[in-house]
N, C-alpha and C. Protein backbone atom coordinates (compact mmCIF):
# COMPACT_ATOMS: atom_id res chain seq x y z
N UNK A 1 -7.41 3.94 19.05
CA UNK A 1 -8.10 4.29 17.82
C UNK A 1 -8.36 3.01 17.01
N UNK A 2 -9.42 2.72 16.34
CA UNK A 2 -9.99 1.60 15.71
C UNK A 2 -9.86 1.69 14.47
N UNK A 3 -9.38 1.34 13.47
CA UNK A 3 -8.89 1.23 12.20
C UNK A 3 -9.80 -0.01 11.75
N UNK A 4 -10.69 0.74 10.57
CA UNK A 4 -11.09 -0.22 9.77
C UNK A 4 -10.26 -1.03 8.69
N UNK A 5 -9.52 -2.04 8.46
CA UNK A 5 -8.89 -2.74 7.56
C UNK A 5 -9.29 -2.87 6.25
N UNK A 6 -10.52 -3.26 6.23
CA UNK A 6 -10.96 -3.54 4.84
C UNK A 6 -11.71 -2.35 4.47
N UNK A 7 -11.25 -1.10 4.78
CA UNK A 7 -12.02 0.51 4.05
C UNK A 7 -11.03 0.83 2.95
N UNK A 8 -11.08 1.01 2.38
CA UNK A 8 -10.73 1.62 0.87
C UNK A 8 -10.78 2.89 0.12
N UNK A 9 -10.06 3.50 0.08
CA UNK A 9 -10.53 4.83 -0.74
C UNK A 9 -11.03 4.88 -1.51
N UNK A 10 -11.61 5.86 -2.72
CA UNK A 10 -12.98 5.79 -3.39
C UNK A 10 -11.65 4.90 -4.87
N UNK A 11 -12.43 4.39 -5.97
CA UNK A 11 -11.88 4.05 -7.27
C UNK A 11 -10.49 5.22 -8.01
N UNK A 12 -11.11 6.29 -7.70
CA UNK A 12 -10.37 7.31 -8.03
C UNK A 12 -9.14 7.60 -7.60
N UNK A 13 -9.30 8.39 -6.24
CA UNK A 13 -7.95 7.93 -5.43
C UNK A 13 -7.37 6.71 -5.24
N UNK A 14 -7.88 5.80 -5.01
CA UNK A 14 -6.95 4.32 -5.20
C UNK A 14 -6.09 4.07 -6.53
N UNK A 15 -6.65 4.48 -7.50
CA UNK A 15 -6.10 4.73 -8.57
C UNK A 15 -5.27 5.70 -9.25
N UNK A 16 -5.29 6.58 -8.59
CA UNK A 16 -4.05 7.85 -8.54
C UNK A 16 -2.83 7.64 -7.20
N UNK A 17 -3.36 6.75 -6.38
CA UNK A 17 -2.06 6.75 -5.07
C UNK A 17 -1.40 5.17 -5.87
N UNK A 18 -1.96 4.80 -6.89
CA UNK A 18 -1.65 3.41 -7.45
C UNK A 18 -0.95 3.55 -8.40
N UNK A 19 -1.23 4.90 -9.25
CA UNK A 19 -0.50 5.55 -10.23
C UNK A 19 0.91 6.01 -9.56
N UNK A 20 0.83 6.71 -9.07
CA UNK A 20 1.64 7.59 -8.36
C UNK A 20 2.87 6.46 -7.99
N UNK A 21 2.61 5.13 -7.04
CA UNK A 21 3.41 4.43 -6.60
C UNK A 21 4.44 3.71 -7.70
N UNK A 22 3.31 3.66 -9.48
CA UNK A 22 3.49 2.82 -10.62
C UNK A 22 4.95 3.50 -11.04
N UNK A 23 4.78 5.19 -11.07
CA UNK A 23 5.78 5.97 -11.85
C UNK A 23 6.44 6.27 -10.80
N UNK A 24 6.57 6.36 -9.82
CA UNK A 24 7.82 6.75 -8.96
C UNK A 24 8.71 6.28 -8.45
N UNK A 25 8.19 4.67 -7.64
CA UNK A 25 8.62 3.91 -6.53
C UNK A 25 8.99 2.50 -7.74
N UNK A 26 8.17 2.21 -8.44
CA UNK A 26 8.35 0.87 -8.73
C UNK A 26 8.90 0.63 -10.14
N UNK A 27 9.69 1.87 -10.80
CA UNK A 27 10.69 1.36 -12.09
C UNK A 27 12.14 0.81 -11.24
N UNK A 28 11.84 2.01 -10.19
CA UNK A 28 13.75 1.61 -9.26
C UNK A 28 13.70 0.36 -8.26
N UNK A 29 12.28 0.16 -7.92
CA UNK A 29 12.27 -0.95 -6.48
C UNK A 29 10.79 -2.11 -7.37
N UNK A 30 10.99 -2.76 -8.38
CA UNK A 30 9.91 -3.31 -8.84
C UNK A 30 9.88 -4.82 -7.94
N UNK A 31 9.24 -4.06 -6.60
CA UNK A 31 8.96 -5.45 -5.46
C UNK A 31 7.32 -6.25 -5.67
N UNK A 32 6.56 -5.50 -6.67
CA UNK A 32 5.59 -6.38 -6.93
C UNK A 32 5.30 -6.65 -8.49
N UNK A 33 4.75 -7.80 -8.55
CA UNK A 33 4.69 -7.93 -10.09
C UNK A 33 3.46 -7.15 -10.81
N UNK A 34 3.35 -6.42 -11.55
CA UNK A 34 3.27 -5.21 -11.99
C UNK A 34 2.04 -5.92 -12.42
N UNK A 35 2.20 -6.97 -13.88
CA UNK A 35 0.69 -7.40 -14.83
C UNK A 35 -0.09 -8.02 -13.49
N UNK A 36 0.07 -8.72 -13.31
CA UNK A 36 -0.72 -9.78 -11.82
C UNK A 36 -1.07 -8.75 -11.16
N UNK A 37 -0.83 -7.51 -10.07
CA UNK A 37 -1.51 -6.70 -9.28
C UNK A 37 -2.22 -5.68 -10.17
N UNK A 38 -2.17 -5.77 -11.38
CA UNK A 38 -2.58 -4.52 -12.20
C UNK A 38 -4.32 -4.96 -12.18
N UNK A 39 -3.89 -6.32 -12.86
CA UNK A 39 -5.42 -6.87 -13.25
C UNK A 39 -6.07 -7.41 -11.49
N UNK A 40 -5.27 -7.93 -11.08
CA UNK A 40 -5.83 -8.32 -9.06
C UNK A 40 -6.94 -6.53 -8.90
N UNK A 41 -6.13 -5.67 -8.81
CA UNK A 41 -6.29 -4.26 -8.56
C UNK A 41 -7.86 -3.84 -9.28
N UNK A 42 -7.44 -4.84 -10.54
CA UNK A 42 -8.75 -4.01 -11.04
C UNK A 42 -10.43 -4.67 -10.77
N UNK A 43 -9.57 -6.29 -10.71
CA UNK A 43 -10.94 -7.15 -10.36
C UNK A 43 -11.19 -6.41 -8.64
N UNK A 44 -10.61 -6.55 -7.99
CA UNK A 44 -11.23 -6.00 -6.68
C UNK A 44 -12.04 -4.68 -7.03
N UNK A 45 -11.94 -3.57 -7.81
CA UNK A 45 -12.56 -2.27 -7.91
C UNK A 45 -13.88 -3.12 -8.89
N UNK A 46 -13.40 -3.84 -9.92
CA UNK A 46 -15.08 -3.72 -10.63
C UNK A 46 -15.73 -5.20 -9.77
N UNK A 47 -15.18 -6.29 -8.98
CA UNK A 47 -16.31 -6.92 -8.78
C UNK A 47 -15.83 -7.05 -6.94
N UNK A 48 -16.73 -6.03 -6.53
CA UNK A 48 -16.81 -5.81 -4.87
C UNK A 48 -17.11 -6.94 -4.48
N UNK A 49 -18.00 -8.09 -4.81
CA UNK A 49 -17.83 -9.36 -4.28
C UNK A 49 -17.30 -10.25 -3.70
N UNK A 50 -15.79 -9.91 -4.11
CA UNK A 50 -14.47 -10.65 -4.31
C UNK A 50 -13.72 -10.34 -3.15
N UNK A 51 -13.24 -11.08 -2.38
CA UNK A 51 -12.57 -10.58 -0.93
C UNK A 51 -11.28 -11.24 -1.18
N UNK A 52 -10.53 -10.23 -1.28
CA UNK A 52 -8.69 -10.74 -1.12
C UNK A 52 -8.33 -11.29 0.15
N UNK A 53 -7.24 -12.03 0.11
CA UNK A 53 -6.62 -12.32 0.65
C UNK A 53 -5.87 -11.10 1.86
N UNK A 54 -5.58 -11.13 3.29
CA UNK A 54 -5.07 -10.20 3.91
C UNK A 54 -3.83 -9.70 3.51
N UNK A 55 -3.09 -10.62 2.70
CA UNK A 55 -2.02 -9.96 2.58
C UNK A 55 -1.59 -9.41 1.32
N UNK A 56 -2.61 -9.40 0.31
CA UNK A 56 -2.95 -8.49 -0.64
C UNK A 56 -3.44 -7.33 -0.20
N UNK A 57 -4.30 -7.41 0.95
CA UNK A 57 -5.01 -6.12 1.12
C UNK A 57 -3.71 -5.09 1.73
N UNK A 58 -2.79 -6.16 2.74
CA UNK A 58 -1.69 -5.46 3.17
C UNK A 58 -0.65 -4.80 1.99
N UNK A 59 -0.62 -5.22 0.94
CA UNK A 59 0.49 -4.31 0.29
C UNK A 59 -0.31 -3.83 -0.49
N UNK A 60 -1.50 -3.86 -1.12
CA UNK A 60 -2.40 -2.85 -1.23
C UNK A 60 -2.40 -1.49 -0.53
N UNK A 61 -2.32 -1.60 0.59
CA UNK A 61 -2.31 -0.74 1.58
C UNK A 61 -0.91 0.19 1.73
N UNK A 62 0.06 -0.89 1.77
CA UNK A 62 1.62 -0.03 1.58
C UNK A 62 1.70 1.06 0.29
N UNK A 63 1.05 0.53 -0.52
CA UNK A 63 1.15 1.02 -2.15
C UNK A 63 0.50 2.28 -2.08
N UNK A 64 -0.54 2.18 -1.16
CA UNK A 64 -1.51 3.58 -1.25
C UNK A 64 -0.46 4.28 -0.23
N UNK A 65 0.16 3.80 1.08
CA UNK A 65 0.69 4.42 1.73
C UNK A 65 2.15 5.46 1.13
N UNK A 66 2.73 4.40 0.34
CA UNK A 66 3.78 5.17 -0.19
C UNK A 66 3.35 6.20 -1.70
N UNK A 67 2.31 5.88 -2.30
CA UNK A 67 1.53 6.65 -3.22
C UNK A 67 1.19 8.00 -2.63
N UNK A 68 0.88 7.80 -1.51
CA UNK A 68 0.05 9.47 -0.83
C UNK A 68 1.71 10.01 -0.26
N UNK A 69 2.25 9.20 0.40
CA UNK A 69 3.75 9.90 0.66
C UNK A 69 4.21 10.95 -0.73
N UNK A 70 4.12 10.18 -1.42
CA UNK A 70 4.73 10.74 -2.80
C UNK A 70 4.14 12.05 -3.39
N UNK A 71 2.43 11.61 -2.99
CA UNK A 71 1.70 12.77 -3.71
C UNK A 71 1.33 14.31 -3.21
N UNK A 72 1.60 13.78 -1.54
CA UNK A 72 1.42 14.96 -1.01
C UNK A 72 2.76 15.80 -1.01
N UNK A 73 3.77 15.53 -1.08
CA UNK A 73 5.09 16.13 -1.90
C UNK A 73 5.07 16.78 -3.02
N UNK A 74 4.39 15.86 -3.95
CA UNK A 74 4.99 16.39 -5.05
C UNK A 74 3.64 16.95 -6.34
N UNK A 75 2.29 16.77 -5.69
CA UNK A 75 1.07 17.27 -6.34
C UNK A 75 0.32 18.21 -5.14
N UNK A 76 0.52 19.91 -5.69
CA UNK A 76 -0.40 20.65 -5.01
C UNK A 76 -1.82 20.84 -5.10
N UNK A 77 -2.08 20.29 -6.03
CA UNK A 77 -3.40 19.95 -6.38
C UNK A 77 -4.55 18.81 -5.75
N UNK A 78 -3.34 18.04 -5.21
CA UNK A 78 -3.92 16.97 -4.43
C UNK A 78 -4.95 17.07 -3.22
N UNK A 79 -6.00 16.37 -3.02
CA UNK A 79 -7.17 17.29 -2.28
C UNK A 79 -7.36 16.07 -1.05
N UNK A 80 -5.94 15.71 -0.74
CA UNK A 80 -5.80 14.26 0.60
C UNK A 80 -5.21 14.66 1.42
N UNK A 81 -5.30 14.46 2.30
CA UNK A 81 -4.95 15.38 4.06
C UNK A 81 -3.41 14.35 4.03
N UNK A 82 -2.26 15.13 4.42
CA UNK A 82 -1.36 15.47 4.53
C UNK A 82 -1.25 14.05 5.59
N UNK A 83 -1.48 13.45 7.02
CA UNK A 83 -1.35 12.22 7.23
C UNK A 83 -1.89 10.74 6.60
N UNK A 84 -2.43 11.00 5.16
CA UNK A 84 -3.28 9.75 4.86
C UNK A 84 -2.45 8.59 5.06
N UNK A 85 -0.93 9.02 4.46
CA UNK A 85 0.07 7.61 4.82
C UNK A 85 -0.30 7.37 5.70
N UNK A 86 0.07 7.91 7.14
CA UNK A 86 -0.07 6.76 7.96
C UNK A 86 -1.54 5.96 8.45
N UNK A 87 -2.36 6.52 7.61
CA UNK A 87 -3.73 5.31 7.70
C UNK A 87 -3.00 4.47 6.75
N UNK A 88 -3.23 4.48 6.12
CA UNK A 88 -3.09 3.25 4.81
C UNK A 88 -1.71 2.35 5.64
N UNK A 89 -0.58 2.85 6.09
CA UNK A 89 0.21 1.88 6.78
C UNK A 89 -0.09 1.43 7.94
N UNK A 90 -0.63 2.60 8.88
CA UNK A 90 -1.45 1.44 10.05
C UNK A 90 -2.48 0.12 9.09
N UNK A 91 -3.09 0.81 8.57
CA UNK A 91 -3.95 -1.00 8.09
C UNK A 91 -3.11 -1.92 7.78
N UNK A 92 -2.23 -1.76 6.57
CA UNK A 92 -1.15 -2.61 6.47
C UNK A 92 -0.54 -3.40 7.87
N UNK A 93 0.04 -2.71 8.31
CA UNK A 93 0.50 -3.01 10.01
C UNK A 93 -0.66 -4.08 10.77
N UNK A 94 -1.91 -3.71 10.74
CA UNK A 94 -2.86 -4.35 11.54
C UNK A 94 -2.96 -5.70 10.04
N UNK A 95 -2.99 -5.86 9.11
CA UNK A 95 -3.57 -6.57 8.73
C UNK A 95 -2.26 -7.92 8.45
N UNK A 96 -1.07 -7.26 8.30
CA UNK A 96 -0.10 -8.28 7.94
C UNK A 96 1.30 -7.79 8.38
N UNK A 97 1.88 -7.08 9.30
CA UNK A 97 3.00 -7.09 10.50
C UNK A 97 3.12 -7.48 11.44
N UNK A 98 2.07 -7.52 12.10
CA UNK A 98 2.27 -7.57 13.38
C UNK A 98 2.11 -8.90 13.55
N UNK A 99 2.82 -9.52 14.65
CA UNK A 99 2.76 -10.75 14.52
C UNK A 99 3.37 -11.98 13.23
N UNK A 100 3.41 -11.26 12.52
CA UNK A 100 3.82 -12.09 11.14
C UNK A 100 5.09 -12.31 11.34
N UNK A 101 6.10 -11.60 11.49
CA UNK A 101 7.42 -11.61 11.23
C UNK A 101 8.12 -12.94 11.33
N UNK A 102 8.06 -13.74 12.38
CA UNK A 102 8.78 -14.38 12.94
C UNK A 102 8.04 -16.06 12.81
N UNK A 103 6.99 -16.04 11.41
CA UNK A 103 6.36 -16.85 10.70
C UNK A 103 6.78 -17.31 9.05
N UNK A 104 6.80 -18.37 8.70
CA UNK A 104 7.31 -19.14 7.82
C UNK A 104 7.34 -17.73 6.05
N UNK A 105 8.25 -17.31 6.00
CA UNK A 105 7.96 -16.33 4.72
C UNK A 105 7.21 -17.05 3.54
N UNK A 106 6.46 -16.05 2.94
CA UNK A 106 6.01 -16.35 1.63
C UNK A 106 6.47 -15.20 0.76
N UNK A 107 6.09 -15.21 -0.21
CA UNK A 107 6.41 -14.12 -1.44
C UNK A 107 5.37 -12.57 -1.49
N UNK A 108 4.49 -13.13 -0.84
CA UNK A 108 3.91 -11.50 -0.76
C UNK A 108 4.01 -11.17 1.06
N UNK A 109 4.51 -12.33 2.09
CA UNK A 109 4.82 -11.72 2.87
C UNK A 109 6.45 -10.55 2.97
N UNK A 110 7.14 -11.10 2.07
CA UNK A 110 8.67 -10.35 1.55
C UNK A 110 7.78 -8.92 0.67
N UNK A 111 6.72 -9.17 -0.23
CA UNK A 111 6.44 -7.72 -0.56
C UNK A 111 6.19 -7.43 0.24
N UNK A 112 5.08 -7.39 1.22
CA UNK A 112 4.99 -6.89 2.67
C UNK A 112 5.88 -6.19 3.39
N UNK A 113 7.05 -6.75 3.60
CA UNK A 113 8.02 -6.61 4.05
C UNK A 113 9.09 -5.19 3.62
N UNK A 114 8.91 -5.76 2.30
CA UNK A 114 9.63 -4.43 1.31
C UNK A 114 9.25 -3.30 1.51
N UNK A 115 7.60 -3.44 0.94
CA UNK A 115 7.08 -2.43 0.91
C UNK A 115 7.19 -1.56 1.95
N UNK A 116 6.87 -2.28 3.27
CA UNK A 116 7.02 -1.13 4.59
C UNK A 116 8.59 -0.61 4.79
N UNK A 117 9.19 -1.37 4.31
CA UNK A 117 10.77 -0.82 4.59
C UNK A 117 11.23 0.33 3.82
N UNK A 118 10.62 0.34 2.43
CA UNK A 118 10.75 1.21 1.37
C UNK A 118 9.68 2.23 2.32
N UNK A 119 8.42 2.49 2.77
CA UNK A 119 7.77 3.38 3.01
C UNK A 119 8.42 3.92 4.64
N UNK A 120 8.56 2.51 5.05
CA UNK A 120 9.82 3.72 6.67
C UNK A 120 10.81 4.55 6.39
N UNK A 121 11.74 3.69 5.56
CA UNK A 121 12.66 5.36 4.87
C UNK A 121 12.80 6.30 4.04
N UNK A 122 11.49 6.34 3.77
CA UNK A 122 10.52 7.66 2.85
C UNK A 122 10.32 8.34 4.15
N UNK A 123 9.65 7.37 4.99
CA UNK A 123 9.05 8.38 6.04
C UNK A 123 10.02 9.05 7.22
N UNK A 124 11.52 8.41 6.85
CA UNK A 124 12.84 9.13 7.80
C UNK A 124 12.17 8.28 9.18
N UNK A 125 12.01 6.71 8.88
CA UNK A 125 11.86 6.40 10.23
C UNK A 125 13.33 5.36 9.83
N UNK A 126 14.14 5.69 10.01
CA UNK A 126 15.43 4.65 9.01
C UNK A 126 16.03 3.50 10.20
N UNK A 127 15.71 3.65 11.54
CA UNK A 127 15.63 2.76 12.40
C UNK A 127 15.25 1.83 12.91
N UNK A 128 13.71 1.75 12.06
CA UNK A 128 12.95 0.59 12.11
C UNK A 128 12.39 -0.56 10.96
């Protein structure tokens, strides 16, 4: 299966699985810096021009992943198909895991890092 990396959900949902991650996941686990991805987050939605970095797009991607974990739990109202996590973490995965690990760390490769660890034992994968 072919996974587009750089696809995005619409402004809306990105912004409710962004919400969602803001109030749930990140008062107890604050692994990214909150003002800096707030405003990053927003320049990518108003100026499409602008191409991040992969490994922004990668915890971008965790954030939505553990955002839809959260939402399809806990909002019945929510109108997102029940596997969206694992798109949003396969991209993550394709865009900044694989291969990375065993490469010189940086600071958003450790969010990287977090993030998927925090979203494997959400997802009861607690082995990996």
């Amino acid at each position: 299966m072919h996974i587009d990396v750089h696809e995005v959900p619409s402004r809306e949902d990105a912004t409710k699985l962004f919400n969602a991650y803001l109030s749930s996941v990140h008062p107890s686990y604050p692994i990214i810096g909150i003002s800096t991805f707030v405003s990053q987050f927003q320049a990518f939605f108003n100026q499409p021009s602008l191409k991040p970095r992969i490994k922004w797009l990668a915890i971008l991607n965790l954030i939505f992943a553990i955002g839809a974990k959260y939402i399809y739990i806990s909002d019945p109202e929510w109108k997102g198909h029940e596997d969206d996590h694992h798109i949003y973490f396969s991209r993550a995965r394709a865009l900044s895991l694989d291969d990375e690990l065993l490469h010189h760390p940086d600071l958003q490769q450790l969010q990287v890092e977090g993030l998927a660890s925090f979203y494997l034992l959400a997802s009861g994968h607690i082995n990996r």
